[in-house]
PDB file of N, CA and C in Angstrom:
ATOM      1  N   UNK A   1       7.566  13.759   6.636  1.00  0.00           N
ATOM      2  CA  UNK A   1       7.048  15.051   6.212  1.00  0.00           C
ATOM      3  C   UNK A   1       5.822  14.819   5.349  1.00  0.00           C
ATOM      4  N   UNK A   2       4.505  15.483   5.774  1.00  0.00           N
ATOM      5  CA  UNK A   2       3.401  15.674   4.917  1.00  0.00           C
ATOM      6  C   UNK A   2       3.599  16.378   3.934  1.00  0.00           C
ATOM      7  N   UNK A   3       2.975  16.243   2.961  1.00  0.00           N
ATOM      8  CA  UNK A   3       2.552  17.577   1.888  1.00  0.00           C
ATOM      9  C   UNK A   3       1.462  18.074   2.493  1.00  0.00           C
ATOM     10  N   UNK A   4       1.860  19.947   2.165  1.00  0.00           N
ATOM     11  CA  UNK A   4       1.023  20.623   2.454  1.00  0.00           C
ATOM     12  C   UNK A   4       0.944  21.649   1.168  1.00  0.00           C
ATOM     13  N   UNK A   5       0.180  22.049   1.168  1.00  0.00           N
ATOM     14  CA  UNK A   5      -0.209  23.194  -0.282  1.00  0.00           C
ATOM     15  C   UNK A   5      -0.220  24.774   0.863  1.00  0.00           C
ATOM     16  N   UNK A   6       0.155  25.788   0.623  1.00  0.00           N
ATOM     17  CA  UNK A   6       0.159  26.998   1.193  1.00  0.00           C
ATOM     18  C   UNK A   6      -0.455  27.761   0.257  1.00  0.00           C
ATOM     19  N   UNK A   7      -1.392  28.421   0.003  1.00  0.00           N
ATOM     20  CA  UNK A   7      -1.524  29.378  -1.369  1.00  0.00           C
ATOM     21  C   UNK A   7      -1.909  30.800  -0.700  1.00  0.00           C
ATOM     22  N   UNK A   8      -1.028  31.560  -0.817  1.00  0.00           N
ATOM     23  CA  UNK A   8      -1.078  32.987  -0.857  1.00  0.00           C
ATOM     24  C   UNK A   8      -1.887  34.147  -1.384  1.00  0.00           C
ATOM     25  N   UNK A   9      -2.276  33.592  -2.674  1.00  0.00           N
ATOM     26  CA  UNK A   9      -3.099  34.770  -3.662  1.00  0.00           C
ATOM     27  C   UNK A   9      -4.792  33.795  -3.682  1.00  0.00           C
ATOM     28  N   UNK A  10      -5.242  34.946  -4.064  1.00  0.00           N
ATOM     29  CA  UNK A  10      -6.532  34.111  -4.460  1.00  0.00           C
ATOM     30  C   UNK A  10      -6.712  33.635  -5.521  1.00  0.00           C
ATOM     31  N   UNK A  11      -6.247  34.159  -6.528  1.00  0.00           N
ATOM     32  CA  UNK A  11      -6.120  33.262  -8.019  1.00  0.00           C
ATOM     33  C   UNK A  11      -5.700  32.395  -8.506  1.00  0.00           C
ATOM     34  N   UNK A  12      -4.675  31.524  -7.525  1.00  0.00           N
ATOM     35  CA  UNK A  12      -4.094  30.536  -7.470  1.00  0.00           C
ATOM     36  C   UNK A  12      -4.479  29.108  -7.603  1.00  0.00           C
ATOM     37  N   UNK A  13      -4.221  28.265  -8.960  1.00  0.00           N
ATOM     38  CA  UNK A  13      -4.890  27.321  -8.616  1.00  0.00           C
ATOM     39  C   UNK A  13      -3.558  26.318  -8.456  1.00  0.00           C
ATOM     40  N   UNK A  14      -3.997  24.614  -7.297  1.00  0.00           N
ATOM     41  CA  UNK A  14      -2.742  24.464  -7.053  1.00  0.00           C
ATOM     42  C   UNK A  14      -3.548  22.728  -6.594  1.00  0.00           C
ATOM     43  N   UNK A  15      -2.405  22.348  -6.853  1.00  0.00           N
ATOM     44  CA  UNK A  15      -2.680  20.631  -6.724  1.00  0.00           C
ATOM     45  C   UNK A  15      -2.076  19.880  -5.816  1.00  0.00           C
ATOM     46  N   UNK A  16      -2.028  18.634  -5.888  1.00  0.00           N
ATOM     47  CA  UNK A  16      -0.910  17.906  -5.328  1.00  0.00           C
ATOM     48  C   UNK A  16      -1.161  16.442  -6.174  1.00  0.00           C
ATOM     49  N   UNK A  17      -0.174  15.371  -5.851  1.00  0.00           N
ATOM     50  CA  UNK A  17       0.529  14.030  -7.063  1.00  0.00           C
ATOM     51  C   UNK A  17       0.254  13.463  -5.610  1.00  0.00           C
ATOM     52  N   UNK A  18       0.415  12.227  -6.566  1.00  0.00           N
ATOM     53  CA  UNK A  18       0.187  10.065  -5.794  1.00  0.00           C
ATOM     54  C   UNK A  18       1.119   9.308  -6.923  1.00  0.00           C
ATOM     55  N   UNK A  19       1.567   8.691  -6.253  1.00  0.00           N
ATOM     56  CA  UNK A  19       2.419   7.491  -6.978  1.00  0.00           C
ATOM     57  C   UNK A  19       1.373   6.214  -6.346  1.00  0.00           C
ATOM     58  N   UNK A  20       1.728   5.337  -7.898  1.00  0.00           N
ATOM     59  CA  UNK A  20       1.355   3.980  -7.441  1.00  0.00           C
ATOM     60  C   UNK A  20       2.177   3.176  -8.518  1.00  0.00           C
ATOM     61  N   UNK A  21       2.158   2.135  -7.753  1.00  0.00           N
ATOM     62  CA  UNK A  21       3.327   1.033  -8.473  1.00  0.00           C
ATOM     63  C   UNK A  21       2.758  -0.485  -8.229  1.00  0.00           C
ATOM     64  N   UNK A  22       3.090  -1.044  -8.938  1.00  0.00           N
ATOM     65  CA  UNK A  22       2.929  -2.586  -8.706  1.00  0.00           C
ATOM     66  C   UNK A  22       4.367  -3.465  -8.070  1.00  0.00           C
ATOM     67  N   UNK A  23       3.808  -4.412  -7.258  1.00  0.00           N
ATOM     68  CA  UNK A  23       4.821  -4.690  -6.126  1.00  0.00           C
ATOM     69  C   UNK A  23       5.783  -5.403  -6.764  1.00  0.00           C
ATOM     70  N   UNK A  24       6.872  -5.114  -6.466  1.00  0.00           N
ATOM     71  CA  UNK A  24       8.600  -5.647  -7.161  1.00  0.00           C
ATOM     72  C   UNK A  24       8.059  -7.199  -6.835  1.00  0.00           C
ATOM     73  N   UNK A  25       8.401  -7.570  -7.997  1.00  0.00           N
ATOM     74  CA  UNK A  25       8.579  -8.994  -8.143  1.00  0.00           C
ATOM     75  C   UNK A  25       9.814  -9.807  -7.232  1.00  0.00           C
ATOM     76  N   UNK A  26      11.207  -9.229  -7.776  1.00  0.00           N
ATOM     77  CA  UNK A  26      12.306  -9.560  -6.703  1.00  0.00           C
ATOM     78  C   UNK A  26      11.851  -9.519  -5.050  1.00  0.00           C
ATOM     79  N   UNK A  27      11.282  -8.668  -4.663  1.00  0.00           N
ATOM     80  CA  UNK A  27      10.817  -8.646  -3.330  1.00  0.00           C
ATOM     81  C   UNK A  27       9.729  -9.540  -2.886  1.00  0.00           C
ATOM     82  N   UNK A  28       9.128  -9.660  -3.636  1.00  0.00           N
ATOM     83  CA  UNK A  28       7.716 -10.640  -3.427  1.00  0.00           C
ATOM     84  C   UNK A  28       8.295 -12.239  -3.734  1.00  0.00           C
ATOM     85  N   UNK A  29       9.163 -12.752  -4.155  1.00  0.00           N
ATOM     86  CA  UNK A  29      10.027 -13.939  -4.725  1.00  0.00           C
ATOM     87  C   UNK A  29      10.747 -14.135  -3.432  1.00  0.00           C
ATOM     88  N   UNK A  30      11.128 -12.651  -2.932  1.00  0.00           N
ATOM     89  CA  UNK A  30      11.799 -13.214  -1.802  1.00  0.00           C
ATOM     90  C   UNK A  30      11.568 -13.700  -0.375  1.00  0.00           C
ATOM     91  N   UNK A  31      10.109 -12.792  -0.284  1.00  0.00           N
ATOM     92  CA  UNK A  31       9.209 -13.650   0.926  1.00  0.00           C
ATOM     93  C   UNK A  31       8.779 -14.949   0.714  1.00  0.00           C
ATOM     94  N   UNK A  32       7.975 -14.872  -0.514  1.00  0.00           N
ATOM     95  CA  UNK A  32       7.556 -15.811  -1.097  1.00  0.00           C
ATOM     96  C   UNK A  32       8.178 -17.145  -0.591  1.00  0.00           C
ATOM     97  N   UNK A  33       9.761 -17.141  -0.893  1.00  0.00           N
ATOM     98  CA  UNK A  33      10.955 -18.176  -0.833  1.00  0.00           C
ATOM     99  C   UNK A  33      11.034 -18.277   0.538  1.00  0.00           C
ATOM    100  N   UNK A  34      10.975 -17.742   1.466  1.00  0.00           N
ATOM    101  CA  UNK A  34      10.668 -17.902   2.719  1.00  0.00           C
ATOM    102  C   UNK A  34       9.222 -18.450   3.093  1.00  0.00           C
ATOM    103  N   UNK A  35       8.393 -18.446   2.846  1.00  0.00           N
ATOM    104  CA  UNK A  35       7.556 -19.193   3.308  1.00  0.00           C
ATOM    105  C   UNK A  35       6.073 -18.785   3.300  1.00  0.00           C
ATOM    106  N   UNK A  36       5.954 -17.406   2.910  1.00  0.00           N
ATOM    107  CA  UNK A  36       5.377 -16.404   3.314  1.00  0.00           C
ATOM    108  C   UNK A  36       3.809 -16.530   1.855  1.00  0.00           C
ATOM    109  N   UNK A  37       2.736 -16.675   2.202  1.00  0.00           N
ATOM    110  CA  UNK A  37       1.696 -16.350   1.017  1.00  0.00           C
ATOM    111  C   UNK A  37       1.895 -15.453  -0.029  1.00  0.00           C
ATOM    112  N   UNK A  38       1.016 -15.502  -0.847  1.00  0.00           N
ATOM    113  CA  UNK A  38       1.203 -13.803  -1.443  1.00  0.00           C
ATOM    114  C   UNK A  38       0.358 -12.957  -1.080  1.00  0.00           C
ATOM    115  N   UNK A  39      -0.579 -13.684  -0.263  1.00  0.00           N
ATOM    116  CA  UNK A  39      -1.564 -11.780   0.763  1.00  0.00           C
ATOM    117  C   UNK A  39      -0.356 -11.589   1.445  1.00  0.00           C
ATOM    118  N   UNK A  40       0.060 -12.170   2.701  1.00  0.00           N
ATOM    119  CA  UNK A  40       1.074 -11.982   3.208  1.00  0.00           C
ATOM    120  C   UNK A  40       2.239 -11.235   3.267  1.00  0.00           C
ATOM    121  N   UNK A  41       2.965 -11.205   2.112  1.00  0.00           N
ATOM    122  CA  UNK A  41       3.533 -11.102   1.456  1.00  0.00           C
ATOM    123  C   UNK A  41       3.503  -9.495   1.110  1.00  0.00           C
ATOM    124  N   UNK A  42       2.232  -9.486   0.089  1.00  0.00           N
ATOM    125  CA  UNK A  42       1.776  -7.984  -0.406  1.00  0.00           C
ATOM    126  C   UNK A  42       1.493  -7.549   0.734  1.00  0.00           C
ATOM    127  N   UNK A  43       1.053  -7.582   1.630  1.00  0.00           N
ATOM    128  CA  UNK A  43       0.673  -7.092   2.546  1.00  0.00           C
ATOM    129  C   UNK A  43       1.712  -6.807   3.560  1.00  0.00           C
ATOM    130  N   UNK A  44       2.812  -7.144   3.799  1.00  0.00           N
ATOM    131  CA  UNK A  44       4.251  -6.535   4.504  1.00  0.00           C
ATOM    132  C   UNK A  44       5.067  -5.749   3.698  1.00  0.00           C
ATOM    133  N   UNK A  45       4.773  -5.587   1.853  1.00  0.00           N
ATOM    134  CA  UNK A  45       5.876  -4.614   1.470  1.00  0.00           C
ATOM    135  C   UNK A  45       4.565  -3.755   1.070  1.00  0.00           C
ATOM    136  N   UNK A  46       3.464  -3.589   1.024  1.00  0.00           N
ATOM    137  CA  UNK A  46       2.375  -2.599   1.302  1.00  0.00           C
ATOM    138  C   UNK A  46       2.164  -1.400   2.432  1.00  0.00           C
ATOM    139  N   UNK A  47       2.457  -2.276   3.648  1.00  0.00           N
ATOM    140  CA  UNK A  47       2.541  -1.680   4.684  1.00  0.00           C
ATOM    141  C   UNK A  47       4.031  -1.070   5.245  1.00  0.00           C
ATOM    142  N   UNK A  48       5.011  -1.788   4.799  1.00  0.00           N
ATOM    143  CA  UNK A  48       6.045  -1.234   4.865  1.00  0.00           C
ATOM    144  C   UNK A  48       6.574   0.036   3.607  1.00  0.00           C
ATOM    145  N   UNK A  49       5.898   0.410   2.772  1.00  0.00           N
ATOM    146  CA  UNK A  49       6.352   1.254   2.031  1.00  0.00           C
ATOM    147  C   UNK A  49       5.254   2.605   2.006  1.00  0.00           C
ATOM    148  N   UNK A  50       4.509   2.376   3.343  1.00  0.00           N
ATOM    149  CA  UNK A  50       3.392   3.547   3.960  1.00  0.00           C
ATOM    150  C   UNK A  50       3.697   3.384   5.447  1.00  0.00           C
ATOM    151  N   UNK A  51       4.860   2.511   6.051  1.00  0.00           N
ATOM    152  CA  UNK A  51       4.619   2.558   7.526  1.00  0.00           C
ATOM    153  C   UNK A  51       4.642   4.152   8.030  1.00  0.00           C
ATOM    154  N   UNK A  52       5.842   4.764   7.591  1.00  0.00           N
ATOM    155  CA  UNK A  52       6.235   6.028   8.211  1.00  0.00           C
ATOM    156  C   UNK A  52       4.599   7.322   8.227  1.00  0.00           C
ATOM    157  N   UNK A  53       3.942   6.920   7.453  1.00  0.00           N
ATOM    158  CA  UNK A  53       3.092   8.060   7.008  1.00  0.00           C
ATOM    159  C   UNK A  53       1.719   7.654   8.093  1.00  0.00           C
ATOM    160  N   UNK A  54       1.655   5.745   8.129  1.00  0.00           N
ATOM    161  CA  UNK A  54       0.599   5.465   8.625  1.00  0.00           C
ATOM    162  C   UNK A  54       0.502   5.776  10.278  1.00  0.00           C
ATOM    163  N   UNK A  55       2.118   5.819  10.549  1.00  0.00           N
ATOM    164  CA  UNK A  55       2.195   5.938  12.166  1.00  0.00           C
ATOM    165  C   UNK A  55       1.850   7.107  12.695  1.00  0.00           C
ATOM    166  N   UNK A  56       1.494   8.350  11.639  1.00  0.00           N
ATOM    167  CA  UNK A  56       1.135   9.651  11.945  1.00  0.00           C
ATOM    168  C   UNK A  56      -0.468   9.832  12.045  1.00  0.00           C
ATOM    169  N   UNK A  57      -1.160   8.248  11.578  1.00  0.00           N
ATOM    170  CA  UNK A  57      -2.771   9.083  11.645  1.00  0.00           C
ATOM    171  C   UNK A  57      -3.011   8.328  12.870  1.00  0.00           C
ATOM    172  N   UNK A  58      -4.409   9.042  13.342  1.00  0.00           N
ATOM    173  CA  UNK A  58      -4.765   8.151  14.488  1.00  0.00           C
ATOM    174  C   UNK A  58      -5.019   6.812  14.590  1.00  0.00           C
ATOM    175  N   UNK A  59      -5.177   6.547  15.731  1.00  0.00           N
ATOM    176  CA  UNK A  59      -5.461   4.640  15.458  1.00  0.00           C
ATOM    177  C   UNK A  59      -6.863   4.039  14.863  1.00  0.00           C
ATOM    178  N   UNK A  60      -7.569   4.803  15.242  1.00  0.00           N
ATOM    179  CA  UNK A  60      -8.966   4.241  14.600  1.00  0.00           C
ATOM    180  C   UNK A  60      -8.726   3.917  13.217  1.00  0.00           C
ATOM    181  N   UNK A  61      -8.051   5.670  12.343  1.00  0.00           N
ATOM    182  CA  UNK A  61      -8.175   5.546  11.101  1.00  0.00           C
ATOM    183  C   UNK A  61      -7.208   4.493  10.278  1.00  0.00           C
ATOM    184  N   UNK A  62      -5.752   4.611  11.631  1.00  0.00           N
ATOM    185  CA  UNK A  62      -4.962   3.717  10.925  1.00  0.00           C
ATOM    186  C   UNK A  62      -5.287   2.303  11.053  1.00  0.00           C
ATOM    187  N   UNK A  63      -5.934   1.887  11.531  1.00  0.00           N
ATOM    188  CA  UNK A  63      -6.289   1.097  12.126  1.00  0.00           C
ATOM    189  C   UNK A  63      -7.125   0.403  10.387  1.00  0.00           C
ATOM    190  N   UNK A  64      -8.095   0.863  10.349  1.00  0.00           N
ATOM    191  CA  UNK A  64      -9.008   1.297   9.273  1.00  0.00           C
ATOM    192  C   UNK A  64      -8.366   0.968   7.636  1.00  0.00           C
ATOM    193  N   UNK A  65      -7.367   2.158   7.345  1.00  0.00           N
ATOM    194  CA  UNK A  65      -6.462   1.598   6.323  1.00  0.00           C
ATOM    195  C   UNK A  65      -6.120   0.470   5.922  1.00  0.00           C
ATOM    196  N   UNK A  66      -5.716  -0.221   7.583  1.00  0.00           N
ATOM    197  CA  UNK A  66      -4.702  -0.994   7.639  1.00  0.00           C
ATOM    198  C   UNK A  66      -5.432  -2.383   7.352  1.00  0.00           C
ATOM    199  N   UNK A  67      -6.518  -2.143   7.169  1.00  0.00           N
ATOM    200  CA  UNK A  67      -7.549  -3.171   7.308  1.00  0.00           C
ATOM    201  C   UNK A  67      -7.749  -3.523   5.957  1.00  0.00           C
ATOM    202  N   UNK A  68      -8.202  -2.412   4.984  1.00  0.00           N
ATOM    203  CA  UNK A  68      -8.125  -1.855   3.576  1.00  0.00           C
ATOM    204  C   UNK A  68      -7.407  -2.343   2.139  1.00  0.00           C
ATOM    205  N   UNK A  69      -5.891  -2.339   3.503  1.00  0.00           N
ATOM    206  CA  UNK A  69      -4.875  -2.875   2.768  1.00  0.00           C
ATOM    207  C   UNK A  69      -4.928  -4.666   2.882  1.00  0.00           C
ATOM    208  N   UNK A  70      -4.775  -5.267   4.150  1.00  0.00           N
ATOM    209  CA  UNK A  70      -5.194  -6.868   4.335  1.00  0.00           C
ATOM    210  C   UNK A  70      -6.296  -7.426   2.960  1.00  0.00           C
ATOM    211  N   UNK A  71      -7.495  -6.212   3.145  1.00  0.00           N
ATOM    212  CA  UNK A  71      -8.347  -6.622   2.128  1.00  0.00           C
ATOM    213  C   UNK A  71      -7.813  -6.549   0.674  1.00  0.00           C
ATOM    214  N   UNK A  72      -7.589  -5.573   0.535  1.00  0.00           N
ATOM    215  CA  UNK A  72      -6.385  -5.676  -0.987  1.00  0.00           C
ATOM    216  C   UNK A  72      -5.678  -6.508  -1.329  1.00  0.00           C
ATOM    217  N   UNK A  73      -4.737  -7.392  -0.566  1.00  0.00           N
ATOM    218  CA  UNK A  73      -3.968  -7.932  -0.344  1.00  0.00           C
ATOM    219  C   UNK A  73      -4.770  -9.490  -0.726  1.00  0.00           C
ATOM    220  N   UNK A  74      -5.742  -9.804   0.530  1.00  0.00           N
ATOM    221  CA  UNK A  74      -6.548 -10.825   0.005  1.00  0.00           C
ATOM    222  C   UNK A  74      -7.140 -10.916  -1.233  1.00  0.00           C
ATOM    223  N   UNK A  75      -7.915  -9.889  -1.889  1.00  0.00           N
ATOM    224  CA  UNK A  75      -8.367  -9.864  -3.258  1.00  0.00           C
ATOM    225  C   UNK A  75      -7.366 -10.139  -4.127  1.00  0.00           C
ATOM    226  N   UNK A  76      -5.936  -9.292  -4.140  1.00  0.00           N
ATOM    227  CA  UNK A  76      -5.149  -9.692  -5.308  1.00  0.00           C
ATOM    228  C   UNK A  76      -4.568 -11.319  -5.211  1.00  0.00           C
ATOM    229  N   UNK A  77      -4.425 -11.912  -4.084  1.00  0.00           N
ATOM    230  CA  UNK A  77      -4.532 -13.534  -4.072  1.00  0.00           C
ATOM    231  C   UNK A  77      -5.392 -14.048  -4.205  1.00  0.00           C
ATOM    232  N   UNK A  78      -6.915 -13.618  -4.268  1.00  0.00           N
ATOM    233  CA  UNK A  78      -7.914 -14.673  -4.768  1.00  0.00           C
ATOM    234  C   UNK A  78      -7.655 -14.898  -6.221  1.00  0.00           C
ATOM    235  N   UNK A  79      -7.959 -13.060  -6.756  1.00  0.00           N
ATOM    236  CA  UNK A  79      -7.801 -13.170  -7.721  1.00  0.00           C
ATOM    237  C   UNK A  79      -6.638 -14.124  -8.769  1.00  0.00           C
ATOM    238  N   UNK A  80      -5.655 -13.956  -8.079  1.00  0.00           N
ATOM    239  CA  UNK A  80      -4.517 -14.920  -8.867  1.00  0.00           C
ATOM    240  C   UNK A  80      -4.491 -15.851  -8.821  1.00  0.00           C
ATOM    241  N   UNK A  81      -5.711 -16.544  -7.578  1.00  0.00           N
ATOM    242  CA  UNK A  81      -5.479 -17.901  -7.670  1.00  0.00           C
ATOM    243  C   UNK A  81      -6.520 -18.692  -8.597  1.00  0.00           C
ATOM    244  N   UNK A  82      -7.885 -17.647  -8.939  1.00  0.00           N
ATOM    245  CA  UNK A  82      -8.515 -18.083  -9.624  1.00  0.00           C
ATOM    246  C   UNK A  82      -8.574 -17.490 -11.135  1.00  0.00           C
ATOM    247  N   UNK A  83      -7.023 -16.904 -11.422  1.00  0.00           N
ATOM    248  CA  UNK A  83      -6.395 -17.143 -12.569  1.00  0.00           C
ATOM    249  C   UNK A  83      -5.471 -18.008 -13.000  1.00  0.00           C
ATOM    250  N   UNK A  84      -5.460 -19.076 -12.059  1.00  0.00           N
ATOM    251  CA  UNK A  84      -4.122 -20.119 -11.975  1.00  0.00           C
ATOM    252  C   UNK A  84      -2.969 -19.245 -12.176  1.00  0.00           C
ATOM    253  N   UNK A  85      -2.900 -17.937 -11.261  1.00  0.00           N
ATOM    254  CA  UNK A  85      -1.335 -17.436 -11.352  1.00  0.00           C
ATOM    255  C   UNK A  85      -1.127 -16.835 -10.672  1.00  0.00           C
ATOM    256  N   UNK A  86      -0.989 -18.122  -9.048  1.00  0.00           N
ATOM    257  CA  UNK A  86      -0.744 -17.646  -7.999  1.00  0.00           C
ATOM    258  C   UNK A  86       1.049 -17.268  -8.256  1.00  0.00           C
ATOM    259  N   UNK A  87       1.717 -16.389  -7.690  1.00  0.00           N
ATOM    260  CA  UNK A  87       3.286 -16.145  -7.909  1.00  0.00           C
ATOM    261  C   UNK A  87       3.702 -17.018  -7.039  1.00  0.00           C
TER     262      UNK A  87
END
């Protein structure tokens, strides 16, 4: 299910919310322990905690995101590695 905003009146002013979180450690320990990088890694409980939403846009765009996210994913492992704190 999307959010959608409906507004009825014209005077109405009306919003909508985003969550963001930083990725569970227990979960990332546990790929990790398997074998798995930490782009890797971030990047399967990234995509798995937007799969349901991503399978609804088209492919170009999801496509696009999905790309977005890999890149995210790579940055927060450079970055950690050239903080000496790779996880």
């Amino acid at each position: 299910v999307l959010p959608q905003l409906s507004i009825q009146a014209d005077q109405v002013a009306c919003s909508h919310g985003a969550a963001v979180s930083t990725v569970d450690k227990s979960m990332m320990f546990y790929l990790r322990s398997r074998g798995l990088d930490a782009a890797v890694a971030a990047r399967l409980l990234a995509l798995g905690s937007c799969r349901e939403v991503l399978e609804r846009i088209p492919t170009t765009a999801r496509m696009q995101l999905e790309a977005g996210i890999d890149q995210a994913a790579r940055a927060l492992q450079a970055g950690k590695a050239q903080d000496g704190g790779v996880e």
